[in-house]
PDB file of N, CA and C in Angstrom:
ATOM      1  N   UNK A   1       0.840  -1.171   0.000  1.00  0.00           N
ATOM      2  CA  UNK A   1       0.000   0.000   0.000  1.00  0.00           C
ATOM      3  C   UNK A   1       0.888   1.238   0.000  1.00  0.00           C
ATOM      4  N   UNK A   2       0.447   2.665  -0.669  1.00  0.00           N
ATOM      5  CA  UNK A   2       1.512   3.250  -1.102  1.00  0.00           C
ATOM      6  C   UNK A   2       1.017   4.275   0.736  1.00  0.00           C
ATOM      7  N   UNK A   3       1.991   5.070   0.616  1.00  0.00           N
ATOM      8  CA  UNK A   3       1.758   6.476   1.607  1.00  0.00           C
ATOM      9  C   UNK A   3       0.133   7.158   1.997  1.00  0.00           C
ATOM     10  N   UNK A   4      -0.129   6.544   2.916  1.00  0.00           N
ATOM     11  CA  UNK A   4      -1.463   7.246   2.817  1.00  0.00           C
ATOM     12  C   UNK A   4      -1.599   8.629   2.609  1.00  0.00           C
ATOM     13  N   UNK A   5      -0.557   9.211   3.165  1.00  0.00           N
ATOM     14  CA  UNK A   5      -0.614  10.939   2.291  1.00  0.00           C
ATOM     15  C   UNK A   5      -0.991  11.229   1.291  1.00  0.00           C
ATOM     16  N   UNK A   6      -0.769  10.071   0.499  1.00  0.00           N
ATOM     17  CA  UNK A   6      -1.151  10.596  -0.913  1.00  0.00           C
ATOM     18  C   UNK A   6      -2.211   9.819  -1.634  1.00  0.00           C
ATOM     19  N   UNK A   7      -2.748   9.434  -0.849  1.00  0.00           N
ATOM     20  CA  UNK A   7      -4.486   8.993  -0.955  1.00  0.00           C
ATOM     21  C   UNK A   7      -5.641  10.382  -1.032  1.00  0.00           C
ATOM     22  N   UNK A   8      -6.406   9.895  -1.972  1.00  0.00           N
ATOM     23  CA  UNK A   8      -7.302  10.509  -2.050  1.00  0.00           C
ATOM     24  C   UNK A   8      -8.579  10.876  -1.172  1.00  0.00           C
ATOM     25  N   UNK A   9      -9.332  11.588  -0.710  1.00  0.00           N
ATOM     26  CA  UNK A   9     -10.244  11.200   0.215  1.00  0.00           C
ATOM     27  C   UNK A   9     -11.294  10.172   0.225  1.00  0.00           C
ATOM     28  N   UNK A  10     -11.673   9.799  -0.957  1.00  0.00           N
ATOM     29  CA  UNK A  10     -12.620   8.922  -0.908  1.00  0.00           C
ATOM     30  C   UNK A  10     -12.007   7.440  -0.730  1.00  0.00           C
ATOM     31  N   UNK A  11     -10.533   7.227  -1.418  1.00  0.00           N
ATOM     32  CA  UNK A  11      -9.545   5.930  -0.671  1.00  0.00           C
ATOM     33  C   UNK A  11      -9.529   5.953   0.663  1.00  0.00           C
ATOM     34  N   UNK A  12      -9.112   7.378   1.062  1.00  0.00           N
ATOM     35  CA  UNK A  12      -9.156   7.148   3.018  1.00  0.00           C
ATOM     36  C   UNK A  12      -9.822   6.760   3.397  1.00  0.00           C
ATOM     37  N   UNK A  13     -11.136   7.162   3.114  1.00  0.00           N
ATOM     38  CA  UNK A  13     -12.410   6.610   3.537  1.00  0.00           C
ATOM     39  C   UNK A  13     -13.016   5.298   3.740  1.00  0.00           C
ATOM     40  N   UNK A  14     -12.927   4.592   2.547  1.00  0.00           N
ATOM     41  CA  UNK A  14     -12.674   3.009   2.185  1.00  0.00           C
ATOM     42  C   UNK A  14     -11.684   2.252   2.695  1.00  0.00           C
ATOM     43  N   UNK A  15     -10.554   3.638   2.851  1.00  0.00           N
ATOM     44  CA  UNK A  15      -9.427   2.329   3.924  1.00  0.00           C
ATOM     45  C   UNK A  15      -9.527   2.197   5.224  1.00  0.00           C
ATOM     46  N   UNK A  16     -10.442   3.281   6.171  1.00  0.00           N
ATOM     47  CA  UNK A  16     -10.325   3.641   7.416  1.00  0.00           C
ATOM     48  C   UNK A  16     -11.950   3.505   7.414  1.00  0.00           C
ATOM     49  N   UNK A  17     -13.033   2.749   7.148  1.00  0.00           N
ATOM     50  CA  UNK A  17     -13.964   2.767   7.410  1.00  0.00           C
ATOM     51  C   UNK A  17     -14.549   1.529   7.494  1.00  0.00           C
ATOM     52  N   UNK A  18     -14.723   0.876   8.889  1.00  0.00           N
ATOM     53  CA  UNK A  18     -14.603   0.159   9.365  1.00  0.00           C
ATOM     54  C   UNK A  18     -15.957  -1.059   8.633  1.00  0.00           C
ATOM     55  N   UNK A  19     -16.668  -0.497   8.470  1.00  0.00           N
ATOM     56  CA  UNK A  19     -17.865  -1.607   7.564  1.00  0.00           C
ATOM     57  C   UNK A  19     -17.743  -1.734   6.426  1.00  0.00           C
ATOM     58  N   UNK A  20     -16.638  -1.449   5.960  1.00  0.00           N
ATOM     59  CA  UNK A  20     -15.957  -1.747   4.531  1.00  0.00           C
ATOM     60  C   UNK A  20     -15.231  -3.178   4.245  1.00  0.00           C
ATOM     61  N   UNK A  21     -14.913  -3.811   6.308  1.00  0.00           N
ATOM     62  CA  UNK A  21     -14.090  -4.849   5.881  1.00  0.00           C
ATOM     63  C   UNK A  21     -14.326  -6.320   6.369  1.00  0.00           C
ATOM     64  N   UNK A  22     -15.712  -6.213   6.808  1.00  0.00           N
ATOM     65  CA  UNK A  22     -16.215  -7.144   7.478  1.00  0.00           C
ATOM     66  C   UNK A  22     -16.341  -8.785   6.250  1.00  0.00           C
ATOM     67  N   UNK A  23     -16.138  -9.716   6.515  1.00  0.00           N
ATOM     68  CA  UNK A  23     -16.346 -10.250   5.453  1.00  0.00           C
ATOM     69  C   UNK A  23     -17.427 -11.703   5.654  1.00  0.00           C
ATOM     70  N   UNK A  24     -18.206 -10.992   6.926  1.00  0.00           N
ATOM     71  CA  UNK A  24     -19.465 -11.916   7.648  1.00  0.00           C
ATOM     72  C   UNK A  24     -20.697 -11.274   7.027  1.00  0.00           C
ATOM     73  N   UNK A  25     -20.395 -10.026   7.176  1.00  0.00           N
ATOM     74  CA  UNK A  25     -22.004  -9.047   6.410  1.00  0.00           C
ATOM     75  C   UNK A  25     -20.972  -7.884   5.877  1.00  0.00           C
ATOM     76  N   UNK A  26     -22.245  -7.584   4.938  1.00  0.00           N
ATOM     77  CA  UNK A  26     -22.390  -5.840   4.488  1.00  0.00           C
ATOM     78  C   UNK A  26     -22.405  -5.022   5.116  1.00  0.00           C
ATOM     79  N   UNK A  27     -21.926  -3.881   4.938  1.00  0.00           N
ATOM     80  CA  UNK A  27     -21.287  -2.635   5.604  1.00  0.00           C
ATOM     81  C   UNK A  27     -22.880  -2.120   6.416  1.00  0.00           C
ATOM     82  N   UNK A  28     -24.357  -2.426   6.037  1.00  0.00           N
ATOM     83  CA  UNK A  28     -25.225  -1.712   6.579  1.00  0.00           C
ATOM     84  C   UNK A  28     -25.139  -3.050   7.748  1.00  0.00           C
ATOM     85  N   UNK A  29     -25.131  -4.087   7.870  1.00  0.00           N
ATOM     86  CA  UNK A  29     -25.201  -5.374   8.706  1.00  0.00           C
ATOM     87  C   UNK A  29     -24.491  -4.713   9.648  1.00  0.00           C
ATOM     88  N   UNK A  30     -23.081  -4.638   9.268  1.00  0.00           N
ATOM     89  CA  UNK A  30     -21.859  -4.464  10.780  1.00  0.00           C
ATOM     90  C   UNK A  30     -22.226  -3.063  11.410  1.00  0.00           C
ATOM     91  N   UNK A  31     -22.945  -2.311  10.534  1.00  0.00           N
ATOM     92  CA  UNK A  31     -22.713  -1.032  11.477  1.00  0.00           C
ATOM     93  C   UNK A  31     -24.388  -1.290  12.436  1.00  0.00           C
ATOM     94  N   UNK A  32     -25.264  -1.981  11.863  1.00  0.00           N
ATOM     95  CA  UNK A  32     -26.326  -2.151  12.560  1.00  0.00           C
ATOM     96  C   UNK A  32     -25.859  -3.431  13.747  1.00  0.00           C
ATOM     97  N   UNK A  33     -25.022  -4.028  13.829  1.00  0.00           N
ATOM     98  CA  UNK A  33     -24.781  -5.130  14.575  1.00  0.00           C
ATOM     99  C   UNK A  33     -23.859  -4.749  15.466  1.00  0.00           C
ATOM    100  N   UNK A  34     -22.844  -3.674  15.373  1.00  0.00           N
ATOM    101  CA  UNK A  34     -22.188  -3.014  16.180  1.00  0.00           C
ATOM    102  C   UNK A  34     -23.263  -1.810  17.398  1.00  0.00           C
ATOM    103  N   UNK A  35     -24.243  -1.294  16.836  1.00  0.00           N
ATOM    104  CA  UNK A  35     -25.084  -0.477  17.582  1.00  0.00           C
ATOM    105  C   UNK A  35     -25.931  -1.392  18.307  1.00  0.00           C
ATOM    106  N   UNK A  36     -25.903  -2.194  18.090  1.00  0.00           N
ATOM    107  CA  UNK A  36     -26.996  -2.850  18.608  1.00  0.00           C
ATOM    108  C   UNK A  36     -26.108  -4.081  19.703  1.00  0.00           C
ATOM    109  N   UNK A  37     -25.058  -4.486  19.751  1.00  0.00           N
ATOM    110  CA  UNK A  37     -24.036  -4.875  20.716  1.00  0.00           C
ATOM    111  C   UNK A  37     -24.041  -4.115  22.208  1.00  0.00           C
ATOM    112  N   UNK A  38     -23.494  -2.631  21.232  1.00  0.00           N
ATOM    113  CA  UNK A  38     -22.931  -1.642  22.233  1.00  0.00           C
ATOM    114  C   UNK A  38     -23.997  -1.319  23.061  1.00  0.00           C
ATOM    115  N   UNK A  39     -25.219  -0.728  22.128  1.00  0.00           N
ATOM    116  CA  UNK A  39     -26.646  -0.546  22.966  1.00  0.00           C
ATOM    117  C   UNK A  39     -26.887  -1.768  24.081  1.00  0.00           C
ATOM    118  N   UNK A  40     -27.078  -2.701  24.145  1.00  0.00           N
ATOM    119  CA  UNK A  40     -27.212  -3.884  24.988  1.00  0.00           C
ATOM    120  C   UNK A  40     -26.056  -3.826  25.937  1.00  0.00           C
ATOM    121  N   UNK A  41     -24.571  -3.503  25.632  1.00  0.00           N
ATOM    122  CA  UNK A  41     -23.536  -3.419  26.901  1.00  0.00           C
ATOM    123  C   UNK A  41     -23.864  -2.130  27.435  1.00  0.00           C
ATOM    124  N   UNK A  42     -24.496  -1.309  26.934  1.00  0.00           N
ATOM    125  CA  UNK A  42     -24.497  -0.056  27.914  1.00  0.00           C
ATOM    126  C   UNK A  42     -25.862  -0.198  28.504  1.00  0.00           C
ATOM    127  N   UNK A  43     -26.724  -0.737  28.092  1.00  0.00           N
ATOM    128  CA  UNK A  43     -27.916  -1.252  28.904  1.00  0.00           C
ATOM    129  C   UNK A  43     -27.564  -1.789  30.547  1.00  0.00           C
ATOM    130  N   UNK A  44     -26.903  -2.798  29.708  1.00  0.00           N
ATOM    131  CA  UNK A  44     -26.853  -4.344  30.914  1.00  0.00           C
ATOM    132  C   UNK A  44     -25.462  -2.884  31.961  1.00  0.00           C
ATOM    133  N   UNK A  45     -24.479  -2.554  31.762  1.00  0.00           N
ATOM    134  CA  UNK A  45     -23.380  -1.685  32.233  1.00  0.00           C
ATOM    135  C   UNK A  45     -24.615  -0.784  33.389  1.00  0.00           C
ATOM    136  N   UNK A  46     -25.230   0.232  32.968  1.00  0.00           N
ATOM    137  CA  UNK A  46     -26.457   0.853  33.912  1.00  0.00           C
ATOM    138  C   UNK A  46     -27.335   0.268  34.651  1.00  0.00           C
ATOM    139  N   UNK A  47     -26.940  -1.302  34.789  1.00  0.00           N
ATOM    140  CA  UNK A  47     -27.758  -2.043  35.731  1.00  0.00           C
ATOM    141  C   UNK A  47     -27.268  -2.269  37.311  1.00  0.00           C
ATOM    142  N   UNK A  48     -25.442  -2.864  36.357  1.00  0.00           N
ATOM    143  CA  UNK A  48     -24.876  -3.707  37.411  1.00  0.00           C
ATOM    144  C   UNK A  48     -23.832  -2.694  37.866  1.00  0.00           C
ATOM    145  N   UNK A  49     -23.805  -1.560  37.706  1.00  0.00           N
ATOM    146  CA  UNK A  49     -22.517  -0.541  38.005  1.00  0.00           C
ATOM    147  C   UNK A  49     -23.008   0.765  38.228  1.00  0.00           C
ATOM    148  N   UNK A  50     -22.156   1.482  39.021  1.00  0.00           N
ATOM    149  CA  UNK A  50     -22.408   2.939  39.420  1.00  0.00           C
ATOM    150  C   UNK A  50     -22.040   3.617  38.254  1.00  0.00           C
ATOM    151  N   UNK A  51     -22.861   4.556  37.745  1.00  0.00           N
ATOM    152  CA  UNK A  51     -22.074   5.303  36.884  1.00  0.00           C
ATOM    153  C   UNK A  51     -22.423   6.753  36.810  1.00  0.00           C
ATOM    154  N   UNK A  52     -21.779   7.566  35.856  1.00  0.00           N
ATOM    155  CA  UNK A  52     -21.698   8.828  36.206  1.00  0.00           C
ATOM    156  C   UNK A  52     -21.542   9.378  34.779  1.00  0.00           C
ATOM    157  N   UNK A  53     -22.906   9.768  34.478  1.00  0.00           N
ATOM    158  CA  UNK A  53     -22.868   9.731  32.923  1.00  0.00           C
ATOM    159  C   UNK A  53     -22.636  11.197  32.524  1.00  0.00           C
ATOM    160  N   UNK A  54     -22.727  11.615  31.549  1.00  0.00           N
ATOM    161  CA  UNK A  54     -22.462  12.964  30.395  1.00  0.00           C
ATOM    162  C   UNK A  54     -21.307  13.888  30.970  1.00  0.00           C
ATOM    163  N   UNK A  55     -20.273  13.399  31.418  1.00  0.00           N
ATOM    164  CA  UNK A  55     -18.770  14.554  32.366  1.00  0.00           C
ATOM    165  C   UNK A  55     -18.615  15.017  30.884  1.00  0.00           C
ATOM    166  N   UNK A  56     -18.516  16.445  31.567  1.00  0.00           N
ATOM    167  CA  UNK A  56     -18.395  17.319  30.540  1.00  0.00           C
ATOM    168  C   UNK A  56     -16.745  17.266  30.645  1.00  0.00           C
ATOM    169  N   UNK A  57     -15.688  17.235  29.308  1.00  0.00           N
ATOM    170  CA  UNK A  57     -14.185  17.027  29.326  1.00  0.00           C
ATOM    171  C   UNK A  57     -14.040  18.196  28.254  1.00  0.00           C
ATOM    172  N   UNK A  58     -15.410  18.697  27.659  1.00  0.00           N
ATOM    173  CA  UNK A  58     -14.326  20.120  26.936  1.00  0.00           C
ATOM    174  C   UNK A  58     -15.548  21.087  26.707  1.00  0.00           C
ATOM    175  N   UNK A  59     -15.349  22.057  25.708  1.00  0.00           N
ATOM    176  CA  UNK A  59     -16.321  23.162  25.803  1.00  0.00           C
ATOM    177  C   UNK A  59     -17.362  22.990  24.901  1.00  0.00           C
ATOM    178  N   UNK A  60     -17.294  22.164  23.899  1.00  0.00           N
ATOM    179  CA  UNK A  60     -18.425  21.432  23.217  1.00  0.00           C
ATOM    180  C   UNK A  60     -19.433  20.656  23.733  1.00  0.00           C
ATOM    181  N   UNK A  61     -20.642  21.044  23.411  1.00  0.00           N
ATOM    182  CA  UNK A  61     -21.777  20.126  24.214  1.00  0.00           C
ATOM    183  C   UNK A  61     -21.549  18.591  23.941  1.00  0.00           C
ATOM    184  N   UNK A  62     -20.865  18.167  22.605  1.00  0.00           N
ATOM    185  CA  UNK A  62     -20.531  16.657  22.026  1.00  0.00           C
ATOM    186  C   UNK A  62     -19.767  16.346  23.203  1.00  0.00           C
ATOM    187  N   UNK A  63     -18.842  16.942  24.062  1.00  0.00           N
ATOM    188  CA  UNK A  63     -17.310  16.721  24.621  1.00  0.00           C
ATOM    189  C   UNK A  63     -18.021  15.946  25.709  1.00  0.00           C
ATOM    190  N   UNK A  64     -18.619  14.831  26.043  1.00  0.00           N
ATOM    191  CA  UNK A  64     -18.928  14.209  27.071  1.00  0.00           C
ATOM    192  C   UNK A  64     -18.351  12.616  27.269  1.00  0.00           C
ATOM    193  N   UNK A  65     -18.034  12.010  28.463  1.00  0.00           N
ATOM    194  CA  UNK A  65     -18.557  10.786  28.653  1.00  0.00           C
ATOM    195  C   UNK A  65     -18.647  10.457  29.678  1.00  0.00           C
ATOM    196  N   UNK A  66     -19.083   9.036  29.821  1.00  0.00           N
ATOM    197  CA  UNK A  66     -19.892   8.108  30.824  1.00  0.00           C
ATOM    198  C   UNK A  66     -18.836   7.362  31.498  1.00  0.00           C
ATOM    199  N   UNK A  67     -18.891   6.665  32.900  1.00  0.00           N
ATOM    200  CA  UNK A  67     -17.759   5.975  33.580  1.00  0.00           C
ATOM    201  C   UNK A  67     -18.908   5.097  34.366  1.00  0.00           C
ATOM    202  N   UNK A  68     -18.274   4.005  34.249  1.00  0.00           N
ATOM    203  CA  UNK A  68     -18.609   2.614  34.847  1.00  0.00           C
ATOM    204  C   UNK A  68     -18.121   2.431  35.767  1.00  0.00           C
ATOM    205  N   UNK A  69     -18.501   2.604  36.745  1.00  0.00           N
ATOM    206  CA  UNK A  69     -17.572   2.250  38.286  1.00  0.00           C
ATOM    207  C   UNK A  69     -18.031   0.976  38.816  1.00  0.00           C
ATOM    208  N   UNK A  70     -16.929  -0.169  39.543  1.00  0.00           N
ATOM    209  CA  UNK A  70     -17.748  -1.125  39.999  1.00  0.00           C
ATOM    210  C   UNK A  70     -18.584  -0.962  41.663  1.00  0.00           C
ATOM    211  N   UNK A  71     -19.626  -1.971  41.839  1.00  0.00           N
ATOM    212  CA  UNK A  71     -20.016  -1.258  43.501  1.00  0.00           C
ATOM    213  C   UNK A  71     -18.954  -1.765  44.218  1.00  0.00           C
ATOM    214  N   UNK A  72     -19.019  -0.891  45.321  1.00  0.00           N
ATOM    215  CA  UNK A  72     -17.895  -1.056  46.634  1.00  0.00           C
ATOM    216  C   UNK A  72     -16.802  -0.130  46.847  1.00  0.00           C
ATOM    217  N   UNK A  73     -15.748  -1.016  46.776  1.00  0.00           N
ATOM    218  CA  UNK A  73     -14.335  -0.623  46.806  1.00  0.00           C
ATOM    219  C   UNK A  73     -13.278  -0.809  46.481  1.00  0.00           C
ATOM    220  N   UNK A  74     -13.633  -1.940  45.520  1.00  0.00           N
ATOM    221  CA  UNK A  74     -12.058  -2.943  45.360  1.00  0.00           C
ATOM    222  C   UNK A  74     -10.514  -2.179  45.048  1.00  0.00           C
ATOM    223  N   UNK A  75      -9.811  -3.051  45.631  1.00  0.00           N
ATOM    224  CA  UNK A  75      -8.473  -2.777  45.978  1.00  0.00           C
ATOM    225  C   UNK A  75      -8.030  -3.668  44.109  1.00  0.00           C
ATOM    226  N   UNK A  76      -8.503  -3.992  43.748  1.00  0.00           N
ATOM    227  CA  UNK A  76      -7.575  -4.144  42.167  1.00  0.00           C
ATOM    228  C   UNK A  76      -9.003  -4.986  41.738  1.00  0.00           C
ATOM    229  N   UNK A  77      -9.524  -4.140  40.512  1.00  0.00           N
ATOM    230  CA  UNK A  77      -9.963  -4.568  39.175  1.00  0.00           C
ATOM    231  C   UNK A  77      -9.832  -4.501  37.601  1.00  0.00           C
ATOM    232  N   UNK A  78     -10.971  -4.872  36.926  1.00  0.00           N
ATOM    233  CA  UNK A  78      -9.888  -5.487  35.524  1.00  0.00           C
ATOM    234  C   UNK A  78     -10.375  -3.471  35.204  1.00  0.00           C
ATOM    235  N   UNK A  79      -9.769  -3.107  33.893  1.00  0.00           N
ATOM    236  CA  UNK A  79      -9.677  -1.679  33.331  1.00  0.00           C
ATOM    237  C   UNK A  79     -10.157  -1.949  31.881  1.00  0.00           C
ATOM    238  N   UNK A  80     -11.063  -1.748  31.372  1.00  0.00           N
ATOM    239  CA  UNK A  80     -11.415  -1.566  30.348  1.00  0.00           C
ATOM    240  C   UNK A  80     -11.773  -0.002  29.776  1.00  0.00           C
ATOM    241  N   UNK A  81     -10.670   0.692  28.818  1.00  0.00           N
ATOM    242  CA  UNK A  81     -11.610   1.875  27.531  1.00  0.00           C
ATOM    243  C   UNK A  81     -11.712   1.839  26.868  1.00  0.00           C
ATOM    244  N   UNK A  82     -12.552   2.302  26.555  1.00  0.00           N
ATOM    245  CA  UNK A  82     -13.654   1.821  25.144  1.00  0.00           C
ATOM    246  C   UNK A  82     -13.817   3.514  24.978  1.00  0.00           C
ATOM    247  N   UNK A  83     -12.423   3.561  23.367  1.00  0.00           N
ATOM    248  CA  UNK A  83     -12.756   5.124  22.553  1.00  0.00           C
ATOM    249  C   UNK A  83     -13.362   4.514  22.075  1.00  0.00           C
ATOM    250  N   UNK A  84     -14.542   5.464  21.341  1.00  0.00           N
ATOM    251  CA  UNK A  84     -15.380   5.838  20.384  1.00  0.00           C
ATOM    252  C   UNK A  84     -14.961   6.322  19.388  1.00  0.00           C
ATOM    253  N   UNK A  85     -14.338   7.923  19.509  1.00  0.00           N
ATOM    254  CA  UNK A  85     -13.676   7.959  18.536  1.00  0.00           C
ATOM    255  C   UNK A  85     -14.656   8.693  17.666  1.00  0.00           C
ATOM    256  N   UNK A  86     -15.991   8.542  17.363  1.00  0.00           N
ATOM    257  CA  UNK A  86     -16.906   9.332  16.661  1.00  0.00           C
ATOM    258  C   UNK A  86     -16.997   8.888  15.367  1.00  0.00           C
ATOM    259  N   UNK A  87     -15.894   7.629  14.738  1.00  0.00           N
ATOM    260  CA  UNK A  87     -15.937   7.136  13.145  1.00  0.00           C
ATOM    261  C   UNK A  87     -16.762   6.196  12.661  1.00  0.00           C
ATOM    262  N   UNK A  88     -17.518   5.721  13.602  1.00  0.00           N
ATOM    263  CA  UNK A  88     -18.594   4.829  13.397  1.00  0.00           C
ATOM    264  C   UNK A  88     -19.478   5.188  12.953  1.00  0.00           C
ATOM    265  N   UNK A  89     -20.218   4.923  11.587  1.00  0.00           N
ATOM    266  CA  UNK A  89     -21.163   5.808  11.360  1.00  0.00           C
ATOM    267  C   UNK A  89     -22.434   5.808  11.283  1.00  0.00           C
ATOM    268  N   UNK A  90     -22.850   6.065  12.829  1.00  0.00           N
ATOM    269  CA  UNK A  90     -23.982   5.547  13.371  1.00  0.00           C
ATOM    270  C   UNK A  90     -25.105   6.377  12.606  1.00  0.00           C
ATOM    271  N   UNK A  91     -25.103   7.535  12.193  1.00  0.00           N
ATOM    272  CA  UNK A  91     -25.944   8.446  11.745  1.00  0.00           C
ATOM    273  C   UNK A  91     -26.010   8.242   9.524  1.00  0.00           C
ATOM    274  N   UNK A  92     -24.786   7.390   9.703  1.00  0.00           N
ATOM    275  CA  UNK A  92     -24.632   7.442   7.892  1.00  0.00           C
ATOM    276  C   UNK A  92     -24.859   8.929   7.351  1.00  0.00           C
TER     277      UNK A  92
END
């Protein structure tokens, strides 16, 4: 693959767009099967965990997120982040 610099935008696009490369379903499948994953972990996540949703991190109303805390106190648990990133293209 040559320099992505010197890709065109609509190549970037196709190379960096993630339902382009699924080779189980079509690009409308993965992006509907990805929302619909995440929707269900952030469901089931607001059940079993404290959380502390929309922290504002910049001056844009978009600039928010959510934190999963476990209950109690524990002295060592597992760390999971999950960017978003905004390239998913939930809105098409």
């Amino acid at each position: 693959m040559e320099d992505w610099r010197k890709l065109g935008k609509e190549e970037l696009e196709h190379q960096y767009s993630p339902s382009h490369w699924s080779h189980r379903m079509d690009k409308d499948a993965v992006i509907d099967a990805h929302v619909k994953e995440i929707t269900e972990g952030t469901n089931l996540s607001r059940v079993v965990a404290r959380t502390a949703l929309n922290i504002q991190y910049g001056d844009s109303d978009s600039e928010k997120m959510d934190l999963y805390l476990p209950e109690g106190e524990p002295t060592k648990l597992p760390f999971l982040v999950y960017i978003h990133g905004g390239y998913w293209q939930f809105l098409r």
